[in-house]
PDB file of N, CA and C in Angstrom:
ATOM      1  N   UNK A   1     180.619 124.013 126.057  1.00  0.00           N
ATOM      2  CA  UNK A   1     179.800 122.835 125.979  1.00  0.00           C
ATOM      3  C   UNK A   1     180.378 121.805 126.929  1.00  0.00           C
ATOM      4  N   UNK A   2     180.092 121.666 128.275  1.00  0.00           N
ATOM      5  CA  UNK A   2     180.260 120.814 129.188  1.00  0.00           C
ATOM      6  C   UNK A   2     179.269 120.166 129.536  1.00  0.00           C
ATOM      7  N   UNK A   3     179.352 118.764 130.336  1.00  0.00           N
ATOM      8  CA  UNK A   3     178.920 118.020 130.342  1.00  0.00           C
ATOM      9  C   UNK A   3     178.501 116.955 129.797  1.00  0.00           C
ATOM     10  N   UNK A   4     178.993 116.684 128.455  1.00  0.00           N
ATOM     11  CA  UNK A   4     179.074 115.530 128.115  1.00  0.00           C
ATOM     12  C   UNK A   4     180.268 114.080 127.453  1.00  0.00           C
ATOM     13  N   UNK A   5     180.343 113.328 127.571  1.00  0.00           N
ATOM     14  CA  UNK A   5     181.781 112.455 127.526  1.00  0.00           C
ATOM     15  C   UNK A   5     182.284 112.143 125.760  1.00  0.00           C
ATOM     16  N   UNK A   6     181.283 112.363 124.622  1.00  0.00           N
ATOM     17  CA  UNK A   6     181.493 112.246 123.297  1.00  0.00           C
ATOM     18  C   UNK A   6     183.105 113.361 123.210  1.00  0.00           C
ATOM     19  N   UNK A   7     182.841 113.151 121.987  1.00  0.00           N
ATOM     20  CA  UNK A   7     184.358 113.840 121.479  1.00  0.00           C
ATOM     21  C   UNK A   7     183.312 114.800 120.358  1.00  0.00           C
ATOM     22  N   UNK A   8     184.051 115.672 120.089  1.00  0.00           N
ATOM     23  CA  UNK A   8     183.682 117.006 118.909  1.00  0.00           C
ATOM     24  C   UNK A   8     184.154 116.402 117.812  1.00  0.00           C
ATOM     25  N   UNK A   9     183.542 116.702 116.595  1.00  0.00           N
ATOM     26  CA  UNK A   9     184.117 116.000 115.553  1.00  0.00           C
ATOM     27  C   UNK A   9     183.874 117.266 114.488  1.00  0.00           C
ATOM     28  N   UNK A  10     184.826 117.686 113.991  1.00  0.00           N
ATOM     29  CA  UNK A  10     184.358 119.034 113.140  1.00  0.00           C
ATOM     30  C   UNK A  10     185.322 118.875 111.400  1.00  0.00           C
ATOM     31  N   UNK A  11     185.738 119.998 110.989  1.00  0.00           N
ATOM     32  CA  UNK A  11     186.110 120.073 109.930  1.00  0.00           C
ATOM     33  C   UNK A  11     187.697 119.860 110.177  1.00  0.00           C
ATOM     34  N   UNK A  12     187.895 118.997 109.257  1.00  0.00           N
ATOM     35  CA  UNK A  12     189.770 118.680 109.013  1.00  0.00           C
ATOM     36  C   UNK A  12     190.766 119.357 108.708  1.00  0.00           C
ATOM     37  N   UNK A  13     190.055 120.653 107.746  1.00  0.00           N
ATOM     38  CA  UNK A  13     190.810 121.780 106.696  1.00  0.00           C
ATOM     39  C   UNK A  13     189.679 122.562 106.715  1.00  0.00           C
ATOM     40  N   UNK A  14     190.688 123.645 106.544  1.00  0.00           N
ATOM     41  CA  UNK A  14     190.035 125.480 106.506  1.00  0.00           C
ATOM     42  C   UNK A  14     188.930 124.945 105.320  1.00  0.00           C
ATOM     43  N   UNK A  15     188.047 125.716 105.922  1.00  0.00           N
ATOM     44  CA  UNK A  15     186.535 125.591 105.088  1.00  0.00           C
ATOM     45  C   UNK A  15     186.958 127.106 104.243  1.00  0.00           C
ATOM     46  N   UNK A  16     186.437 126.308 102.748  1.00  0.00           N
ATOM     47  CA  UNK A  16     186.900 127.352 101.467  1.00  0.00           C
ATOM     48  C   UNK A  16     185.340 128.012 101.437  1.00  0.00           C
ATOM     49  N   UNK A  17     185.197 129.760 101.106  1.00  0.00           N
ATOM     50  CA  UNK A  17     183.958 129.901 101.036  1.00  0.00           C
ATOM     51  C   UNK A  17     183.954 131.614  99.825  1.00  0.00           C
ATOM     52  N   UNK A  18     183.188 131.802  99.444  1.00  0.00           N
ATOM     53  CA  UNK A  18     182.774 132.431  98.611  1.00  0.00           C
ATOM     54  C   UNK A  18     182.111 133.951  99.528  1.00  0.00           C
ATOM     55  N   UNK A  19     182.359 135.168  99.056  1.00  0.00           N
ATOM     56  CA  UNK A  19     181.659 136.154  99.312  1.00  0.00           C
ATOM     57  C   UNK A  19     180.147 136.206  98.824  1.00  0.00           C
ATOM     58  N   UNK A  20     179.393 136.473  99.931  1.00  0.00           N
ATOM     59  CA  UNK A  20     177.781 136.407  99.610  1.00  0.00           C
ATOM     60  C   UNK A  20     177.027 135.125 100.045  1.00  0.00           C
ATOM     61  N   UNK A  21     178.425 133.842  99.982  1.00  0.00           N
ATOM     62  CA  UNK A  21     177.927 132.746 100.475  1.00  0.00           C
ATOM     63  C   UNK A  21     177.132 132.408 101.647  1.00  0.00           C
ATOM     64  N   UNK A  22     176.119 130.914 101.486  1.00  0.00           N
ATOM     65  CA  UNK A  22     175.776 130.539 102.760  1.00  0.00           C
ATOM     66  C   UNK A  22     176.460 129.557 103.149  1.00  0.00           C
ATOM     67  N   UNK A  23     177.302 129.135 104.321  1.00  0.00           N
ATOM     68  CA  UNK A  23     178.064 127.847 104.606  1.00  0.00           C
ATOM     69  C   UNK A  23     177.652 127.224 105.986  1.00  0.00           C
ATOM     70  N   UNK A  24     178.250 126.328 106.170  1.00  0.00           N
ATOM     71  CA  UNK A  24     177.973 125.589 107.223  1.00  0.00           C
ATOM     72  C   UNK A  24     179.276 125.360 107.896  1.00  0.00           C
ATOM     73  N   UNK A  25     179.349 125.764 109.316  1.00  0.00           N
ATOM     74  CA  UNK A  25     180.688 124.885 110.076  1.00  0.00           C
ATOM     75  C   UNK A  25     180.031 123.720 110.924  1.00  0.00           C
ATOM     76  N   UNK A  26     181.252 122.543 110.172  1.00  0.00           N
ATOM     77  CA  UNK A  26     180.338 121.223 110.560  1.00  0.00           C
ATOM     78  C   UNK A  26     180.782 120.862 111.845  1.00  0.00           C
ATOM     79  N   UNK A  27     180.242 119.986 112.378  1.00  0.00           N
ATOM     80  CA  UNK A  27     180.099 120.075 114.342  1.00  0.00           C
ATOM     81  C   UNK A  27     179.203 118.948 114.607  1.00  0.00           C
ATOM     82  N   UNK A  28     179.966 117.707 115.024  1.00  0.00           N
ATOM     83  CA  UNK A  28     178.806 116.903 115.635  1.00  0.00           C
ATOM     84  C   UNK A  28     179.802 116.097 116.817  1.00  0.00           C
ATOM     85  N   UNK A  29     178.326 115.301 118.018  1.00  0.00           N
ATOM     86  CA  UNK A  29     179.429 114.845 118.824  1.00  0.00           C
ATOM     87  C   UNK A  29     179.091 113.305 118.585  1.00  0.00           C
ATOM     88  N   UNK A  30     180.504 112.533 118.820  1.00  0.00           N
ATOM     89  CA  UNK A  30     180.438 111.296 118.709  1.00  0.00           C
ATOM     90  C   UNK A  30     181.009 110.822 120.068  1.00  0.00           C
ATOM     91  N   UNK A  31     180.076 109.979 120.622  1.00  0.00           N
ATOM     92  CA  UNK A  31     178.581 109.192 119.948  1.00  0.00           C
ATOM     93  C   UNK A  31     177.196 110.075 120.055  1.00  0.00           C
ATOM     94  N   UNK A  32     176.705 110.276 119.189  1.00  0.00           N
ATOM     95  CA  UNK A  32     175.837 110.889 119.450  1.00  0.00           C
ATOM     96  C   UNK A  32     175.021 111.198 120.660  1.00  0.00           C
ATOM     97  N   UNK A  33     175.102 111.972 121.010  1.00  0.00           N
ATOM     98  CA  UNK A  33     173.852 112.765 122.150  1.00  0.00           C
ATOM     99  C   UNK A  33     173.229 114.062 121.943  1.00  0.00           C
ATOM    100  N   UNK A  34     171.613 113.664 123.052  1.00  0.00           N
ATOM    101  CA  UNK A  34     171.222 114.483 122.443  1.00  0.00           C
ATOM    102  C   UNK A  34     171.870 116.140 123.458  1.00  0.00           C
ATOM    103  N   UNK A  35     171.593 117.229 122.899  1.00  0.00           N
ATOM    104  CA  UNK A  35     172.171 117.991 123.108  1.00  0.00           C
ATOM    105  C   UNK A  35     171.386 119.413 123.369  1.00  0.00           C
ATOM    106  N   UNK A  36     170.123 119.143 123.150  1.00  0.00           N
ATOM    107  CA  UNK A  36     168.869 120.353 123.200  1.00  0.00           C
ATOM    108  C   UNK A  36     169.000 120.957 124.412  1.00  0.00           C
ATOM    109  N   UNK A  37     169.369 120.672 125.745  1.00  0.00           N
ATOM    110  CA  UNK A  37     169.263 121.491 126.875  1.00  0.00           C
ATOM    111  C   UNK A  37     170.834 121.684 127.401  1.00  0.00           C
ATOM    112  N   UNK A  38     171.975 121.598 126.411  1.00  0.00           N
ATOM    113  CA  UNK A  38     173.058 121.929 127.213  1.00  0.00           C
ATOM    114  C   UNK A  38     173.305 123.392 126.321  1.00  0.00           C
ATOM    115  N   UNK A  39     174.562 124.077 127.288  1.00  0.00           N
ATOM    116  CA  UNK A  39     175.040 125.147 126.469  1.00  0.00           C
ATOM    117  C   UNK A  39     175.817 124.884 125.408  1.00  0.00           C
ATOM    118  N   UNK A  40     175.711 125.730 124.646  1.00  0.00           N
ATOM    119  CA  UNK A  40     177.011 125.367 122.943  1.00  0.00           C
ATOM    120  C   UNK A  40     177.258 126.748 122.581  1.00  0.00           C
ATOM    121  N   UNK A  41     178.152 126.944 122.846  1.00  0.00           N
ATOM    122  CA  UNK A  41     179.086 128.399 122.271  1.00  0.00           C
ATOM    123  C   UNK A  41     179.616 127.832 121.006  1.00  0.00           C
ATOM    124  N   UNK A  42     179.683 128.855 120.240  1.00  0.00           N
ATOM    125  CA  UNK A  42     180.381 129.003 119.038  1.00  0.00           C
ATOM    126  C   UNK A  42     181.284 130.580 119.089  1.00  0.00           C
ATOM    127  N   UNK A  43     182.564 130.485 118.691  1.00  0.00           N
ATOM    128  CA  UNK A  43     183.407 132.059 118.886  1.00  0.00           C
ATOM    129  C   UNK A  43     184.419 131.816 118.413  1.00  0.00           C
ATOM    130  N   UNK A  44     184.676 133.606 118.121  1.00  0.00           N
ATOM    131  CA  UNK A  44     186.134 133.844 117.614  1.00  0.00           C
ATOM    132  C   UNK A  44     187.146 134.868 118.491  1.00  0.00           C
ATOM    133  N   UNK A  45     188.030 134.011 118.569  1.00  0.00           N
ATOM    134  CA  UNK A  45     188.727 134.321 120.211  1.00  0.00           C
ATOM    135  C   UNK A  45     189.193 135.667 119.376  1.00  0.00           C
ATOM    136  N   UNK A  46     189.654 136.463 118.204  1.00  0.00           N
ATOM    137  CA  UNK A  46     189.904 137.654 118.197  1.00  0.00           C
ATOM    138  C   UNK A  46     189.015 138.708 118.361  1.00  0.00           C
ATOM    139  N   UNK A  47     187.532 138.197 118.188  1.00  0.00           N
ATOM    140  CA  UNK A  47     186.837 139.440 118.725  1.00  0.00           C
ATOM    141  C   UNK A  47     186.141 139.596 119.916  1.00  0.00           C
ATOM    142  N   UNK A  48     185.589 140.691 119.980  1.00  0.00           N
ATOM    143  CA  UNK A  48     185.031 141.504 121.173  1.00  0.00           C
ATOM    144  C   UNK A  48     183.743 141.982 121.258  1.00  0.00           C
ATOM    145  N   UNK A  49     182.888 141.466 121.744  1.00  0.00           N
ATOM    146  CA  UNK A  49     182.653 140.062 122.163  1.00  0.00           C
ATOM    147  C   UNK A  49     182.724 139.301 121.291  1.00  0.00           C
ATOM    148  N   UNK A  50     183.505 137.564 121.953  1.00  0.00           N
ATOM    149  CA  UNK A  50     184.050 136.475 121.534  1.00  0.00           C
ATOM    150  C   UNK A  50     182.962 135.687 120.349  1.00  0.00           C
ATOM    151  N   UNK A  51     181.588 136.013 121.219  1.00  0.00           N
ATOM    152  CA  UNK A  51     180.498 135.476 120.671  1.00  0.00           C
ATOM    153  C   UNK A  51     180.276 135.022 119.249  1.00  0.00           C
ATOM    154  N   UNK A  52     179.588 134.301 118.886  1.00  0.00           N
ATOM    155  CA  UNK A  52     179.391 134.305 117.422  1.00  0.00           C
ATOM    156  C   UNK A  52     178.003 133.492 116.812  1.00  0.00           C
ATOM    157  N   UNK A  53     177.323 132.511 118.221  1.00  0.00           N
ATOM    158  CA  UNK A  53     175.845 132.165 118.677  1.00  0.00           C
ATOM    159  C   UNK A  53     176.215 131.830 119.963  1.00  0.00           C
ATOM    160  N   UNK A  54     175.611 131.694 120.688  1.00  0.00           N
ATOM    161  CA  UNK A  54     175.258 131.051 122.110  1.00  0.00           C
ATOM    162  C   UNK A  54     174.002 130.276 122.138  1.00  0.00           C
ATOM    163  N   UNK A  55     173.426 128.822 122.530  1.00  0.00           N
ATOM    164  CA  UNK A  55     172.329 128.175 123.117  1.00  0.00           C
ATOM    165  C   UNK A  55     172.704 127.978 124.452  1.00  0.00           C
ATOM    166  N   UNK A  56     171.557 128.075 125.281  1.00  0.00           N
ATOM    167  CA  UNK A  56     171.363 127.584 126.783  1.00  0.00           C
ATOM    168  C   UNK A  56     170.166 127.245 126.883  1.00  0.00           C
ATOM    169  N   UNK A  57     170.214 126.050 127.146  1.00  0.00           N
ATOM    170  CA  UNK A  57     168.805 125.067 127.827  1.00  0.00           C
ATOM    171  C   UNK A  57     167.854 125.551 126.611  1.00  0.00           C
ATOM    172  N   UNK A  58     168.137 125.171 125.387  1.00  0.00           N
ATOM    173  CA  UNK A  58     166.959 124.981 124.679  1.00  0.00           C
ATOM    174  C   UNK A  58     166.227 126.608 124.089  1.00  0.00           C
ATOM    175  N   UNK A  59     167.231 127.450 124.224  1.00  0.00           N
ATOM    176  CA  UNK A  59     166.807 128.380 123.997  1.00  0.00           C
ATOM    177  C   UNK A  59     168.026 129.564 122.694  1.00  0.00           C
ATOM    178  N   UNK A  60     168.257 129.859 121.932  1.00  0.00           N
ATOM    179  CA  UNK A  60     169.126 130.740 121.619  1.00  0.00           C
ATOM    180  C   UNK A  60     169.577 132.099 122.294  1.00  0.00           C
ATOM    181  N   UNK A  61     170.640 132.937 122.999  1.00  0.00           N
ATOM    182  CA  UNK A  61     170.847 133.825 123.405  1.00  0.00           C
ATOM    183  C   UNK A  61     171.527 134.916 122.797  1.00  0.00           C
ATOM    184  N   UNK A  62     170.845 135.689 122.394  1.00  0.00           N
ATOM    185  CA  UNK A  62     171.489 136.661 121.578  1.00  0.00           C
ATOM    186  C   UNK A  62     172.144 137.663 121.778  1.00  0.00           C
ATOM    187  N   UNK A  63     172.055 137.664 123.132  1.00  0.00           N
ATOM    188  CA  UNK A  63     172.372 139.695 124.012  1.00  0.00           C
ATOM    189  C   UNK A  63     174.024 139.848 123.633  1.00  0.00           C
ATOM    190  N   UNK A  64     174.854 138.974 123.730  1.00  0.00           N
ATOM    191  CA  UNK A  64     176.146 138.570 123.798  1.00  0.00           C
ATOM    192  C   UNK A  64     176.924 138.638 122.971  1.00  0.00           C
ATOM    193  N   UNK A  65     176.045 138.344 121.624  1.00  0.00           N
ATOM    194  CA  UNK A  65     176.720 138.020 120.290  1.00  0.00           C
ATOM    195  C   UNK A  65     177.615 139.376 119.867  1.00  0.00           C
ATOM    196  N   UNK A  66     178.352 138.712 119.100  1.00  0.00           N
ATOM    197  CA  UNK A  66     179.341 139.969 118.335  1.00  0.00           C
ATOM    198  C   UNK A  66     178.506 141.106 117.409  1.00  0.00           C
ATOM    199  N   UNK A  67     178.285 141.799 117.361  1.00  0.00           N
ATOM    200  CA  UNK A  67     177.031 142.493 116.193  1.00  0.00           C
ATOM    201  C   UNK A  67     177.271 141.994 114.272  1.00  0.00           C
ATOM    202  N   UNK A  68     178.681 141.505 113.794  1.00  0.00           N
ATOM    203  CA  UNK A  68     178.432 141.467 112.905  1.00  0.00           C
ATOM    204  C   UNK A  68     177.835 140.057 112.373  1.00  0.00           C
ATOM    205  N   UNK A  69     177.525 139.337 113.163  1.00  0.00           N
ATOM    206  CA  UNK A  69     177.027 137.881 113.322  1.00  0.00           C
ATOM    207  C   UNK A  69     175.250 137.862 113.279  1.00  0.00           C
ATOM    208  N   UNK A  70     175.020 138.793 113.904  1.00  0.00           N
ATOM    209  CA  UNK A  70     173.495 139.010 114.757  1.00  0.00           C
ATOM    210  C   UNK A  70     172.603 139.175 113.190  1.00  0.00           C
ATOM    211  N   UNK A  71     172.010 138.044 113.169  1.00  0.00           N
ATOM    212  CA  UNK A  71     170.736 137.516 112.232  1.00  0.00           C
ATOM    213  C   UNK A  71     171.063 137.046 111.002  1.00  0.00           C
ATOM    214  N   UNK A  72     172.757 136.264 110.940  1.00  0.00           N
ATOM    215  CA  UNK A  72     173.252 135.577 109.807  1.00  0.00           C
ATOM    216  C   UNK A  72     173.556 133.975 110.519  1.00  0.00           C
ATOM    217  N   UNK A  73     173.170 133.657 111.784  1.00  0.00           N
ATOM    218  CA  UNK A  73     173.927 132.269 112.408  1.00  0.00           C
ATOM    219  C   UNK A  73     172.569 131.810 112.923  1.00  0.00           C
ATOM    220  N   UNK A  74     172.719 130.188 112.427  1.00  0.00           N
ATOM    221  CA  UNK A  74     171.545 129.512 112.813  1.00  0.00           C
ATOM    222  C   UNK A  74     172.219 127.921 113.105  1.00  0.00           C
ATOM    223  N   UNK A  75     171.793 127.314 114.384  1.00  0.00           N
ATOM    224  CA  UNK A  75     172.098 126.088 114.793  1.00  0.00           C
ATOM    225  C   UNK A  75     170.940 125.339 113.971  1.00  0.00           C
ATOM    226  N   UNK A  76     171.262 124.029 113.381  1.00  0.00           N
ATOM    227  CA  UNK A  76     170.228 122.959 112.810  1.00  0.00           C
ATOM    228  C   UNK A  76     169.227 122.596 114.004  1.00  0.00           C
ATOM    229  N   UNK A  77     168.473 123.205 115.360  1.00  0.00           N
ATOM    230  CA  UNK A  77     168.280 123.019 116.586  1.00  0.00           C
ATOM    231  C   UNK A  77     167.193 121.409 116.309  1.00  0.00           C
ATOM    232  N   UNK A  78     166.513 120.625 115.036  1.00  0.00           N
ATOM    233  CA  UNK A  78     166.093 120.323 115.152  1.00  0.00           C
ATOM    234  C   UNK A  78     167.252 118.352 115.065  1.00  0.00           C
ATOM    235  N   UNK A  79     168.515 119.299 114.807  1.00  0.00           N
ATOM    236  CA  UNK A  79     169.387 118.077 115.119  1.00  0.00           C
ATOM    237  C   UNK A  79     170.411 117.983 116.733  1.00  0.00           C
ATOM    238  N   UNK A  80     169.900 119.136 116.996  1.00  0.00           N
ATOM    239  CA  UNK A  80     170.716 118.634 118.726  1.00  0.00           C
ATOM    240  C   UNK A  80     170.270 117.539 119.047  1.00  0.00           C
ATOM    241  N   UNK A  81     169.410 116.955 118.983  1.00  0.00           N
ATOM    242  CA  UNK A  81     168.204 115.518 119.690  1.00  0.00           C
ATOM    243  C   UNK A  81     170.231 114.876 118.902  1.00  0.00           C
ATOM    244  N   UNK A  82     170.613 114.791 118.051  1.00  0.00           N
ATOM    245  CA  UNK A  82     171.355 113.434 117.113  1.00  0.00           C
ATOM    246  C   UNK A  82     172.908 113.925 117.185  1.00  0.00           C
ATOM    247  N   UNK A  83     172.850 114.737 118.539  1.00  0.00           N
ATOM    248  CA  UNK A  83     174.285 115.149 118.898  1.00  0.00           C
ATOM    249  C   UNK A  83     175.245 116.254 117.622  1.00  0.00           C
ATOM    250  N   UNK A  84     174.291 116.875 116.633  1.00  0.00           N
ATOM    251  CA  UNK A  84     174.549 117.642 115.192  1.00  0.00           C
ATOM    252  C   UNK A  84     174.649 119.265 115.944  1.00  0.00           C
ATOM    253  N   UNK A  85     176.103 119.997 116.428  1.00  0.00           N
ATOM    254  CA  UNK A  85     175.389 121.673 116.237  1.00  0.00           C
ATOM    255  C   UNK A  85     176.759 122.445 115.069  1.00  0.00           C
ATOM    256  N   UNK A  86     176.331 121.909 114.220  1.00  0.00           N
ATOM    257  CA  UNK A  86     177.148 122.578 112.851  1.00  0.00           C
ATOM    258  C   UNK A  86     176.375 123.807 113.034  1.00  0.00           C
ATOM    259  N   UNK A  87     177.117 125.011 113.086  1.00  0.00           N
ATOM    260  CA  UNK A  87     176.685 126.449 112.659  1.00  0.00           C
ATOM    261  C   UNK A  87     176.461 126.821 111.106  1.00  0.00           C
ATOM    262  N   UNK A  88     174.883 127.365 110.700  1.00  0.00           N
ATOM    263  CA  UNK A  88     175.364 127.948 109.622  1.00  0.00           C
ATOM    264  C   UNK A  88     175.419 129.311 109.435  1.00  0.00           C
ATOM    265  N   UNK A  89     176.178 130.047 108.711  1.00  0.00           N
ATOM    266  CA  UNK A  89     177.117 131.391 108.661  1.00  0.00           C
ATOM    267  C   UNK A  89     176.223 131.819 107.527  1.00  0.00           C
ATOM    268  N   UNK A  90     175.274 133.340 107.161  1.00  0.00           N
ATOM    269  CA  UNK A  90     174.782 133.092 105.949  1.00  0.00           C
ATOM    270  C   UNK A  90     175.376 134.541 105.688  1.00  0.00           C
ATOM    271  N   UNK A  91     175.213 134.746 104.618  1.00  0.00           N
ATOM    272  CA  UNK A  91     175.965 135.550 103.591  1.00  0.00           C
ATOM    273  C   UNK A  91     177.415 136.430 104.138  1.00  0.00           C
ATOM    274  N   UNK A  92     178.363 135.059 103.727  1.00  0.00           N
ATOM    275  CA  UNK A  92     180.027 135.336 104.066  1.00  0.00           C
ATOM    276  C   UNK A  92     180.232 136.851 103.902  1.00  0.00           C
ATOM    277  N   UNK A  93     180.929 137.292 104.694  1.00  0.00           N
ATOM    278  CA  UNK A  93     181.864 138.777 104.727  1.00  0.00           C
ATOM    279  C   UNK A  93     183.304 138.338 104.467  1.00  0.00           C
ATOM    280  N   UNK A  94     183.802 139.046 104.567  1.00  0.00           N
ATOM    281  CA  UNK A  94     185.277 139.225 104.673  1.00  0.00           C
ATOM    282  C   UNK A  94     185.582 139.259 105.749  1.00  0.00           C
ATOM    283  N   UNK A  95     184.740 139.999 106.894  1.00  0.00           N
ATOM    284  CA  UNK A  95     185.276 140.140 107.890  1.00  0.00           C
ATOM    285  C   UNK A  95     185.350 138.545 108.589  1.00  0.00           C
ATOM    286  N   UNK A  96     184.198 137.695 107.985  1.00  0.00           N
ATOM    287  CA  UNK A  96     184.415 136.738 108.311  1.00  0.00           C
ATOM    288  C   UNK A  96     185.322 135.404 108.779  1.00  0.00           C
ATOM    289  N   UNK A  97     186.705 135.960 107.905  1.00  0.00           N
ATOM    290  CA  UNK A  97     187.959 135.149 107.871  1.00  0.00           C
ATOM    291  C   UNK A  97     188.568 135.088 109.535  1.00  0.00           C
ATOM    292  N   UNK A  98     188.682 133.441 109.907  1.00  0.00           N
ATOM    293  CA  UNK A  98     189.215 133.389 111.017  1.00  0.00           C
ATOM    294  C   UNK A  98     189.192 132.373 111.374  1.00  0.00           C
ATOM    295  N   UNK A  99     189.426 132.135 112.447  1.00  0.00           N
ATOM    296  CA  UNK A  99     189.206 130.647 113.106  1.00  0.00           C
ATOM    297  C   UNK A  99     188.238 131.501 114.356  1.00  0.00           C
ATOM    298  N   UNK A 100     187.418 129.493 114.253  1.00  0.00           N
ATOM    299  CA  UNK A 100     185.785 129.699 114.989  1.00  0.00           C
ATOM    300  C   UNK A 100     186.111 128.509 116.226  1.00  0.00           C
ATOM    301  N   UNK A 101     185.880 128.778 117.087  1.00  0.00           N
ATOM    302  CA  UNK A 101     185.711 127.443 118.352  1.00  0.00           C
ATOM    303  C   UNK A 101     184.839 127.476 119.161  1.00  0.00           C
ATOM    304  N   UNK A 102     184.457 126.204 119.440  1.00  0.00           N
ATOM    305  CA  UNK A 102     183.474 125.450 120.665  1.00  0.00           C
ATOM    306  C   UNK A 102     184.075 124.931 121.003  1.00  0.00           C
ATOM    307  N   UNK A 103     184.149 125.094 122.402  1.00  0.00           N
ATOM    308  CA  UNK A 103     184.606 124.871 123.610  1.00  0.00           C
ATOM    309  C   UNK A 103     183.927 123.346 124.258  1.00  0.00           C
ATOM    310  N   UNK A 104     184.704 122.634 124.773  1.00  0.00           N
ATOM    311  CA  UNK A 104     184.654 121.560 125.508  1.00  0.00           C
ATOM    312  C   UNK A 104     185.834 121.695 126.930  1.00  0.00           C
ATOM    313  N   UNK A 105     185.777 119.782 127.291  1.00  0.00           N
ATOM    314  CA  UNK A 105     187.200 119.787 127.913  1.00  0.00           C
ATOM    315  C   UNK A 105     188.127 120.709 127.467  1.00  0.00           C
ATOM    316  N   UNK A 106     188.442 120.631 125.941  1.00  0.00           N
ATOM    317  CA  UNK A 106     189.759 120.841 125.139  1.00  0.00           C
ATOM    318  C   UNK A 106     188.737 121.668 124.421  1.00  0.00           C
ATOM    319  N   UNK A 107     190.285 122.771 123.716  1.00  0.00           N
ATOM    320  CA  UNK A 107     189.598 123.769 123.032  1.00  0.00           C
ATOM    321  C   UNK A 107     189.366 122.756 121.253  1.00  0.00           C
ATOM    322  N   UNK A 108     188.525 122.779 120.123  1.00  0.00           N
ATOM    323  CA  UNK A 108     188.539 122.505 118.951  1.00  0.00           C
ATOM    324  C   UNK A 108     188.303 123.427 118.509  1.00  0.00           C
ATOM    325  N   UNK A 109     189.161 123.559 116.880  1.00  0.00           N
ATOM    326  CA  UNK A 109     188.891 124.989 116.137  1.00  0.00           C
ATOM    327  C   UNK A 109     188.427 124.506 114.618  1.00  0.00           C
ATOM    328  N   UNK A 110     187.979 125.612 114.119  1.00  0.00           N
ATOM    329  CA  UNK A 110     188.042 125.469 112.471  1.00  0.00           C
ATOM    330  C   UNK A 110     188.577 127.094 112.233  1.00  0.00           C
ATOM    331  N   UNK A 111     189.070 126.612 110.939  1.00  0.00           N
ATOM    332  CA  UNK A 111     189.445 128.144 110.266  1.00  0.00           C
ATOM    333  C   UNK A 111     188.662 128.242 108.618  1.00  0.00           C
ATOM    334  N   UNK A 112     187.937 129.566 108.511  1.00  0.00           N
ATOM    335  CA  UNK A 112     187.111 129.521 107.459  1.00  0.00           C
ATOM    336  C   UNK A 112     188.063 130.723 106.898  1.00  0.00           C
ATOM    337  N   UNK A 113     188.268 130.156 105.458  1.00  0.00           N
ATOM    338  CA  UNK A 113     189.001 131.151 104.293  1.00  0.00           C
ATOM    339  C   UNK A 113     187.859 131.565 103.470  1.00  0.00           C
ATOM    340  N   UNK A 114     188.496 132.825 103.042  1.00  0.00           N
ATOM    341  CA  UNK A 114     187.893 133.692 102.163  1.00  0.00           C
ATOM    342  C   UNK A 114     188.354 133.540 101.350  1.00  0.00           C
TER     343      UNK A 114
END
């Protein structure tokens, strides 16, 4: 996610989550912008592919994604306009446990426990 001068503002502490769960990794930029036509990766640097959603220009890209991700991850897309791309993760795995990052200048992470 380049190109814009806000800061990432995400979760403080490992997000606690439940098997079967639906969760959210929270993600917004301050000061708000809007954000509908830039890229926003979301990933987990231990797997292969890193992927975990991809947007470009207003569109979702799926070819990329990791397979155990593919039709459980959804961006709020109707809050990019308010600088908002919290991922939500729907029905937690196990395999799920890790730390997740979007990329800027600087790397920011979250780590989601099982």
């Amino acid at each position: 996610m380049f190109g814009f001068a806000g800061q990432l503002i995400g979760a403080s502490q490992p997000i606690i989550a439940t098997l079967g769960d639906d969760i959210i990794l929270p993600c917004h930029l301050e000061p708000a912008e809007d954000l509908t036509e830039m890229t926003l990766e979301w990933s987990r640097p231990d797997l292969e592919p890193r992927f975990v959603y991809v947007w470009r220009s207003g569109l979702e890209i799926e070819g990329n994604n990791h397979k155990t991700f593919q039709g459980r991850t959804t961006l709020f897309t109707e809050e990019l306009q308010h600088g908002n791309i919290s991922l939500r993760l729907n029905r937690v795995k196990l395999s799920d446990k890790g730390t997740y990052i979007r990329l800027r200048r600087t790397i920011r992470s979250m780590f989601l426990c099982l």
